[in-house]
Protein backbone atom coordinates (compact mmCIF):
# COMPACT_ATOMS: atom_id res chain seq x y z
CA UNK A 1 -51.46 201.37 -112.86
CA UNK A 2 -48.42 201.53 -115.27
CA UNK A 3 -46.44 199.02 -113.57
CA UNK A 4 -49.15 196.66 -114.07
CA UNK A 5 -49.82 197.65 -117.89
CA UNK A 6 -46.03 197.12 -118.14
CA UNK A 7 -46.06 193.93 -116.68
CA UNK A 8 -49.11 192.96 -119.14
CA UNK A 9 -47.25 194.08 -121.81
CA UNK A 10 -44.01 192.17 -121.36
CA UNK A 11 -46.18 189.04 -120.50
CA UNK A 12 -44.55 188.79 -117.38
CA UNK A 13 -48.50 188.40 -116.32
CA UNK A 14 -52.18 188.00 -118.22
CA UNK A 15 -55.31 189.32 -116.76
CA UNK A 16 -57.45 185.31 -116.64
CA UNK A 17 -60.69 185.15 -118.57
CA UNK A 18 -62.27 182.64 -117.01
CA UNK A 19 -63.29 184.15 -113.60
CA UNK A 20 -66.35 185.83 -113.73
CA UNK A 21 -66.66 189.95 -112.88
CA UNK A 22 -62.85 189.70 -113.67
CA UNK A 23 -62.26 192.75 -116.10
CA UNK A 24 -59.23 195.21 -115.49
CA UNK A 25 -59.48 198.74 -116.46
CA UNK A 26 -55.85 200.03 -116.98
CA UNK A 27 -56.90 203.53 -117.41
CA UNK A 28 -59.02 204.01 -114.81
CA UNK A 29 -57.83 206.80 -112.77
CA UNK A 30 -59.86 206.68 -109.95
CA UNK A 31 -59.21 203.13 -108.87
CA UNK A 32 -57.77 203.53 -105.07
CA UNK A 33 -57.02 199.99 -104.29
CA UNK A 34 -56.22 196.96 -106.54
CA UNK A 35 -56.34 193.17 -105.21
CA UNK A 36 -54.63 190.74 -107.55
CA UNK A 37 -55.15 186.84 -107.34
CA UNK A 38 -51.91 185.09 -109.24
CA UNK A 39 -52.71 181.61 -110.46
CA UNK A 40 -50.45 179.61 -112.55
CA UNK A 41 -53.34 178.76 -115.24
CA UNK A 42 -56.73 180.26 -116.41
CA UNK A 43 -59.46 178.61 -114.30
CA UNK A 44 -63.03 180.11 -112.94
CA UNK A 45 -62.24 181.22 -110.05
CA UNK A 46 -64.66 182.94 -107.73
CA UNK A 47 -62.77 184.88 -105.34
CA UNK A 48 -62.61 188.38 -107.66
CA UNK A 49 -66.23 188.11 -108.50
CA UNK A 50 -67.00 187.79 -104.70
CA UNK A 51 -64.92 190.79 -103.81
CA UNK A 52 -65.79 193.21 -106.84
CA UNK A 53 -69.74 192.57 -105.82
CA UNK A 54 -68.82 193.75 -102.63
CA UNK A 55 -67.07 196.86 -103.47
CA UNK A 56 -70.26 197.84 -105.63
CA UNK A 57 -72.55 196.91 -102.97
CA UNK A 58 -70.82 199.54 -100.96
CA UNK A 59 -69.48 202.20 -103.32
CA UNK A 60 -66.02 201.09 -102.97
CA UNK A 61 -63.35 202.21 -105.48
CA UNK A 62 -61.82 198.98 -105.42
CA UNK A 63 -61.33 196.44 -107.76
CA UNK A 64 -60.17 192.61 -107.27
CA UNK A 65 -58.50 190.61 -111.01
CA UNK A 66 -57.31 186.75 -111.12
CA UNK A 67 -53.67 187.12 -113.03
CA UNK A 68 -51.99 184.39 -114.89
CA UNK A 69 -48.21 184.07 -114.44
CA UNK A 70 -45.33 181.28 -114.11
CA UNK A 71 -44.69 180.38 -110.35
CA UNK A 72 -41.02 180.24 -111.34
CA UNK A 73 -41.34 184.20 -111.75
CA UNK A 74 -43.03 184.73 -108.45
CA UNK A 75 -40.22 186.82 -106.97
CA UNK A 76 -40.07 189.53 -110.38
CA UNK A 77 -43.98 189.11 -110.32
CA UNK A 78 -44.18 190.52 -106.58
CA UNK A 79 -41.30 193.04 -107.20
CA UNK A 80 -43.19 194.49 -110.06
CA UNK A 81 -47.11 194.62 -108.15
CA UNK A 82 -45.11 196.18 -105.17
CA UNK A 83 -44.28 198.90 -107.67
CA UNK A 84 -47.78 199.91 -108.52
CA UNK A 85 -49.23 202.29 -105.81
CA UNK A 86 -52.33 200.73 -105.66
CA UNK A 87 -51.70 197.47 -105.35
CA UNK A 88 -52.71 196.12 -102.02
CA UNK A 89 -52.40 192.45 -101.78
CA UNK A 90 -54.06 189.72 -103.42
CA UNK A 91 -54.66 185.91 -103.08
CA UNK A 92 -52.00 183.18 -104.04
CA UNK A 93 -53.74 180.51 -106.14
CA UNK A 94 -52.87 177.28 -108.01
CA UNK A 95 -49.19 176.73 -108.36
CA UNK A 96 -48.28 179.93 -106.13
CA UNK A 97 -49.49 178.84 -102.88
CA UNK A 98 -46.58 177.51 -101.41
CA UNK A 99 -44.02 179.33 -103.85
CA UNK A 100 -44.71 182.64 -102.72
CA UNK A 101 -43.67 183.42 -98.89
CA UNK A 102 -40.01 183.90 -99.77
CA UNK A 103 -40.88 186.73 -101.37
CA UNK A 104 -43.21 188.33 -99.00
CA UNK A 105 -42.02 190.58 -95.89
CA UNK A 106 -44.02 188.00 -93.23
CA UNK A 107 -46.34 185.48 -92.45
CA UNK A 108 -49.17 185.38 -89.94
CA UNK A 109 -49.43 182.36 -87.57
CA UNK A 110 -52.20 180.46 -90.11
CA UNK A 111 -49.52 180.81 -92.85
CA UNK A 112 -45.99 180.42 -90.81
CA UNK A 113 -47.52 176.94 -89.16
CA UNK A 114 -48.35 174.96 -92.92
CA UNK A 115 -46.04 177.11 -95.04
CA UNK A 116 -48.77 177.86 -97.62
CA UNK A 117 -50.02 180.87 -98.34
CA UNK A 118 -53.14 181.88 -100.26
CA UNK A 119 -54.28 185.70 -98.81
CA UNK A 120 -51.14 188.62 -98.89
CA UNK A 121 -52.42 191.35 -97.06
CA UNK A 122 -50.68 195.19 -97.26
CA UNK A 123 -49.70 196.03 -93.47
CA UNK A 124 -48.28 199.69 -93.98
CA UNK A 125 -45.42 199.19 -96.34
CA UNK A 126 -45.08 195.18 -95.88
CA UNK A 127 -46.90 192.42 -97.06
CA UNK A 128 -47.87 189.48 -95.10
CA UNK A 129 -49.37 186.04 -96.05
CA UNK A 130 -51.84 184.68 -94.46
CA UNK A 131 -54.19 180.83 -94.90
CA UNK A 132 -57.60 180.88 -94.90
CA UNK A 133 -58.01 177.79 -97.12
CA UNK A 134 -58.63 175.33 -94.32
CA UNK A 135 -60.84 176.94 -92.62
CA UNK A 136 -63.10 177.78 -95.47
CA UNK A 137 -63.07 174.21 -96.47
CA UNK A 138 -63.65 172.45 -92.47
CA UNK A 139 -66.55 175.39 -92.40
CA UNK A 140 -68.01 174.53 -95.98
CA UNK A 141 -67.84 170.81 -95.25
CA UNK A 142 -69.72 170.84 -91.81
CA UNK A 143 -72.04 173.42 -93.51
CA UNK A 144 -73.03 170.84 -95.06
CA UNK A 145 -72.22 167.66 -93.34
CA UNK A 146 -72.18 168.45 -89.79
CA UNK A 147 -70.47 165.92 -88.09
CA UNK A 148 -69.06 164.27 -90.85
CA UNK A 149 -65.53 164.64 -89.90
CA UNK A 150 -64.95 163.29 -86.53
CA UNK A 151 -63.67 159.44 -85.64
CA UNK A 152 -63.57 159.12 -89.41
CA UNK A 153 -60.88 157.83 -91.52
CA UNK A 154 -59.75 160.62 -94.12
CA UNK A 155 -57.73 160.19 -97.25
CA UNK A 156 -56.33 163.43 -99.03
CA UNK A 157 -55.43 162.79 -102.76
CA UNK A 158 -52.25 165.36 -103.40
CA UNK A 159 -49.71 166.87 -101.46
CA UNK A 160 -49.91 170.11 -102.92
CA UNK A 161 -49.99 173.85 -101.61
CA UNK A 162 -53.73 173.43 -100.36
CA UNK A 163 -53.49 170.06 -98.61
CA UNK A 164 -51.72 171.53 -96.40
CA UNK A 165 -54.19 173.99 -94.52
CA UNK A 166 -57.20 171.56 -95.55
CA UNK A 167 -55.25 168.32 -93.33
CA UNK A 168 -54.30 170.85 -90.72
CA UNK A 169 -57.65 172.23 -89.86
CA UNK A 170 -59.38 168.37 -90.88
CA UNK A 171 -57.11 167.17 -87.99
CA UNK A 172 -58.26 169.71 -85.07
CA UNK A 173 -62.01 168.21 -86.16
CA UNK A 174 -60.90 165.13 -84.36
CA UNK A 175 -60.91 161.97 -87.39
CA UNK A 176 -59.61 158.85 -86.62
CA UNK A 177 -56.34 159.31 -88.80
CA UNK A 178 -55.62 161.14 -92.00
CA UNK A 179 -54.09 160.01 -94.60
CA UNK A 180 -52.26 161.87 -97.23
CA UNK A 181 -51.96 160.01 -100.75
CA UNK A 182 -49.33 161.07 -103.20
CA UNK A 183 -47.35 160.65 -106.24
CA UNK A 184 -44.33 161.64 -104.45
CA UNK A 185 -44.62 160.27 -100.80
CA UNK A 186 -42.00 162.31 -99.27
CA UNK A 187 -44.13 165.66 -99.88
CA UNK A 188 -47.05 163.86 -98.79
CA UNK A 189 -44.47 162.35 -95.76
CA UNK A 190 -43.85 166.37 -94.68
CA UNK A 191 -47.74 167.27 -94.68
CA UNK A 192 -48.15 163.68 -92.18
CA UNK A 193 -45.28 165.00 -89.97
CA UNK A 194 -47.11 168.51 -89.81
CA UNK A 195 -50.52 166.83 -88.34
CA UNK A 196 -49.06 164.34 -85.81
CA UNK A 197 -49.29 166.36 -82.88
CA UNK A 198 -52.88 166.58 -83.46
CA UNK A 199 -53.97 162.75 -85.18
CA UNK A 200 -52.87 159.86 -86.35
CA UNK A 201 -51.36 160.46 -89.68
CA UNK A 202 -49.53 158.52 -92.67
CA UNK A 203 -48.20 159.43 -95.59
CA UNK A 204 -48.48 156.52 -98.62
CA UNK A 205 -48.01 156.19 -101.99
CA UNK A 206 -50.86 156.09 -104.88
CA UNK A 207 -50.33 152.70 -105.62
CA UNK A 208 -51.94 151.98 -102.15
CA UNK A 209 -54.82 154.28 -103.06
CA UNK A 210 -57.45 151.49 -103.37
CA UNK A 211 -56.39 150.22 -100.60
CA UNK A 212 -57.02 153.30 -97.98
CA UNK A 213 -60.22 154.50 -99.50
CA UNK A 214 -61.60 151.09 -98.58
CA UNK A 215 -62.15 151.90 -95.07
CA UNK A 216 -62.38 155.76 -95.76
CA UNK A 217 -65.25 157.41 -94.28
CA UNK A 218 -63.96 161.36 -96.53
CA UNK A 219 -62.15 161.26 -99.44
CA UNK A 220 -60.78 164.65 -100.64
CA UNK A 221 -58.86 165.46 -103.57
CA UNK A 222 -56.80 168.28 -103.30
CA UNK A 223 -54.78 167.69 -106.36
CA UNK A 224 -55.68 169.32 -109.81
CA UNK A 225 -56.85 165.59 -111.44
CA UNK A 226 -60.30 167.18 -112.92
CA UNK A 227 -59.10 170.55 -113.67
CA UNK A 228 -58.30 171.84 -116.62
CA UNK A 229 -56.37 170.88 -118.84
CA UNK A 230 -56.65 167.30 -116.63
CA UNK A 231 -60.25 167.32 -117.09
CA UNK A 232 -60.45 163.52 -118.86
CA UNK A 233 -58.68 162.18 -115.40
CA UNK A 234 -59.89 161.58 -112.09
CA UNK A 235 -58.40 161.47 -108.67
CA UNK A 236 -59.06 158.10 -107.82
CA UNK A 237 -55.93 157.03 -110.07
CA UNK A 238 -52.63 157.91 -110.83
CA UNK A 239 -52.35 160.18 -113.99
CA UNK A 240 -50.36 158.30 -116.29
CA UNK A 241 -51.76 160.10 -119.32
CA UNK A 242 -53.69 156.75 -120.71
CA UNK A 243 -57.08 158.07 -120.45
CA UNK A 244 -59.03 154.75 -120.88
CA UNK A 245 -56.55 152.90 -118.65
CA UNK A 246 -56.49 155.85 -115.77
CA UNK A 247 -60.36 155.72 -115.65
CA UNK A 248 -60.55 151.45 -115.94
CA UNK A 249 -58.52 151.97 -112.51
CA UNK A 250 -60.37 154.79 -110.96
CA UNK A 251 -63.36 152.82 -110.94
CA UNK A 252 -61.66 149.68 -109.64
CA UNK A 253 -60.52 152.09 -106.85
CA UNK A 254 -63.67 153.64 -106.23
CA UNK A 255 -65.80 150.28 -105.93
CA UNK A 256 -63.98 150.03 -102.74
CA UNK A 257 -65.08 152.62 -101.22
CA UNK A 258 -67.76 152.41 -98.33
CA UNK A 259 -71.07 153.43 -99.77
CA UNK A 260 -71.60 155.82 -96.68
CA UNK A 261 -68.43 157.71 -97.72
CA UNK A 262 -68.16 161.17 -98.83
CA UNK A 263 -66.35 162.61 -101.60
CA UNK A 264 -65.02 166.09 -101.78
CA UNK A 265 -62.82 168.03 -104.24
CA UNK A 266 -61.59 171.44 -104.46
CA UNK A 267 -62.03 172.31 -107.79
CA UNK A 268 -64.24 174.86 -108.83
CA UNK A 269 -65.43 173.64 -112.00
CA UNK A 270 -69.25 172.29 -111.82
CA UNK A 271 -68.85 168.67 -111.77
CA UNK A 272 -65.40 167.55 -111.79
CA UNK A 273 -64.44 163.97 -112.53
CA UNK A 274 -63.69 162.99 -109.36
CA UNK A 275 -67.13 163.87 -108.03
CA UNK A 276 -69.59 162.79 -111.25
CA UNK A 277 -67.81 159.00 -111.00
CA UNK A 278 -68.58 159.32 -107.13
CA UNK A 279 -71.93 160.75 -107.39
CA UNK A 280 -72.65 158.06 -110.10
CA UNK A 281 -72.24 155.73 -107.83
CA UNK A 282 -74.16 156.67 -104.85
CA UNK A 283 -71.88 158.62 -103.03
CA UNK A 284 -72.65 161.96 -101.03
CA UNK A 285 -70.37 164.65 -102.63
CA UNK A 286 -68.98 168.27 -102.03
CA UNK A 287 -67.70 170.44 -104.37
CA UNK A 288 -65.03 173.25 -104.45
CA UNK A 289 -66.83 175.76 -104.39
CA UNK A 290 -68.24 175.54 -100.71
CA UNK A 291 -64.89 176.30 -99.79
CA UNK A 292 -64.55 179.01 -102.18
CA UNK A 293 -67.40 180.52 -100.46
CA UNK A 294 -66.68 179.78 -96.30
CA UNK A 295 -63.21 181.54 -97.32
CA UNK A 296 -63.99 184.22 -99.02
CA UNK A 297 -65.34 186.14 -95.81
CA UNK A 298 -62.40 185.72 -93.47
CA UNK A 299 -59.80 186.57 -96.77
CA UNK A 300 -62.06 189.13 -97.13
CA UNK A 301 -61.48 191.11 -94.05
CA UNK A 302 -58.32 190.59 -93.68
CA UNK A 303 -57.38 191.87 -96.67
CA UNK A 304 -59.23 195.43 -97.05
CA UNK A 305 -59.72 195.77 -93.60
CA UNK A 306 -63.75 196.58 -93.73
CA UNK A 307 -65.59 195.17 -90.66
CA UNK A 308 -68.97 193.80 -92.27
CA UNK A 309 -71.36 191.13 -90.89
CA UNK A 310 -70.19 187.76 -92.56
CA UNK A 311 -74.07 187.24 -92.90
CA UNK A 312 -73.98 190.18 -95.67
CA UNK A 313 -70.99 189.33 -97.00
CA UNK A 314 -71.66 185.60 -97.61
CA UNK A 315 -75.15 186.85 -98.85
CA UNK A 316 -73.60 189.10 -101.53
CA UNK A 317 -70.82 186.62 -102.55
CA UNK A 318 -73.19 183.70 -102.47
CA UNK A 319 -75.36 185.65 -105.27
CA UNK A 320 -72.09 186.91 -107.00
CA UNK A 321 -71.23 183.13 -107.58
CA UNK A 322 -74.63 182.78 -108.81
């Protein structure tokens, strides 16, 4: 564990205090395997509480940790967990997602085909990324909506590391196009390119964001508008930092969408923004933390390797969430 402690100490990294069940012991010598999640900022995460209830449930002497560190650092952050003996993959979170396969040894096929990476799994000596955060959402959403997904018109707010896997597997469900909404439309433009094989897809601007959601049968944002420390803005606008302004056009944009519309957000928190202005105003809504869940079993196994039912497993992460 003294790489880690060293890497602590330097501040190369920061053990996150938000995420529940997210404690590291540094002297505990009879820790076998360590899982690290990297995240660019402290947020509640669920995926270390999920796996750590696990390991008790079975008498495991594992132990999974949310870390804070600066995605610009990724490549002296992965040099320095290789170095710990222990360490045996992780999770890539916000702002690493789709900074972080350069400095792995490999990707599998669900990583290699969006470029975004959110499980690293230890295979022998290498480590290889993996994407499970599409198919936790698609599984999370129908869980709840079945059927919601097909011959619909979809809008994704952001353009970021995890619209990537959620527009690739929302496009194999069959919707009548997808649209990807961004600040910057050429990221959004790559993402629209990715999909085409498989549906009608577009990549537009946020100034036209009130225009697409008007015949938008799922919104989802994917961006971090709702998350700390952007908690005062919501997705349905641009973020220009005006508070009053930014929410004066969020609603302007959001009385335009269909009341039969559903809005989703990946966010963990409770009740983002995004989703309290859409629930206030009669929409269905689906929070983050369904995918958190529906992806939690599949990163789960691939990363230690343990063949459980994903009845038990959802059952005991389900109650870790609380």
């Amino acid at each position: 564990m003294a790489p880690i402690k060293a890497m602590i100490e330097s501040g190369l990294v920061s053990v996150a205090a938000q995420p529940r069940n997210n404690a590291l012991d540094l002297a505990d010598e009879k820790l076998e395997r360590l899982y690290v999640f990297l995240i660019d900022h402290d947020y509640p995460g669920g995926s270390a509480a999920m796996h750590n209830a696990v390991f008790a449930h079975y008498g495991l002497p594992y132990r999974s940790c949310f870390m804070i560190g600066d995605p610009a650092r990724v490549g002296e952050i992965v040099a320095g967990l290789r170095s710990c003996s222990i360490y045996s993959g992780g999770g890539a979170g916000s702002g690493f997602k789709d900074k972080i396969a350069p400095s792995l040894d490999g990707l599998a096929p669900s990583a290699e085909v969006i470029g975004s990476v959110n499980v690293i799994a230890r295979d022998g000596d290498r480590f290889v990324g993996h994407n499970t955060d599409g198919i936790g959402f698609v599984a999370g959403l129908l869980n709840e909506y079945p059927g919601c997904v097909a011959g619909q018109k979809i809008v994704i707010l952001g353009a970021g590391g995890t619209a990537l896997p959620i527009s690739y597997e929302l496009a194999k469900e069959k919707p009548r196009e997808v649209v990807i909404v961004n600040r910057t439309v050429a990221k959004a433009q790559t993402i629209a390119d990715l999909i085409a094989p498989l549906t009608t897809a577009r990549a537009v601007a946020e100034s036209a964001l009130g225009e697409e959601i008007a015949d938008a049968g799922l919104v989802v944002n994917t961006s971090n508008k709702g998350a700390q420390p952007n908690e005062k803005f919501s997705a349905f606008a641009a973020m220009t930092g005006n508070v009053e302004m930014d929410l004066a056009q969020s609603m302007a944009n959001l009385s335009r969408l269909p009341q039969a519309a559903i809005v989703a957000d990946i966010l963990l928190e409770d009740l983002p923004l995004t989703l309290k202005l859409a629930r206030n105003a009669g929409h269905r809504t689906h929070s983050g933390q369904h995918m958190n869940l529906f992806q939690a079993a599949p990163a789960f196994k691939i990363l230690t390797g343990l063949d459980k039912p994903d009845a038990t497993l959802l059952d005991i992460m389900r109650k870790a969430l609380g």
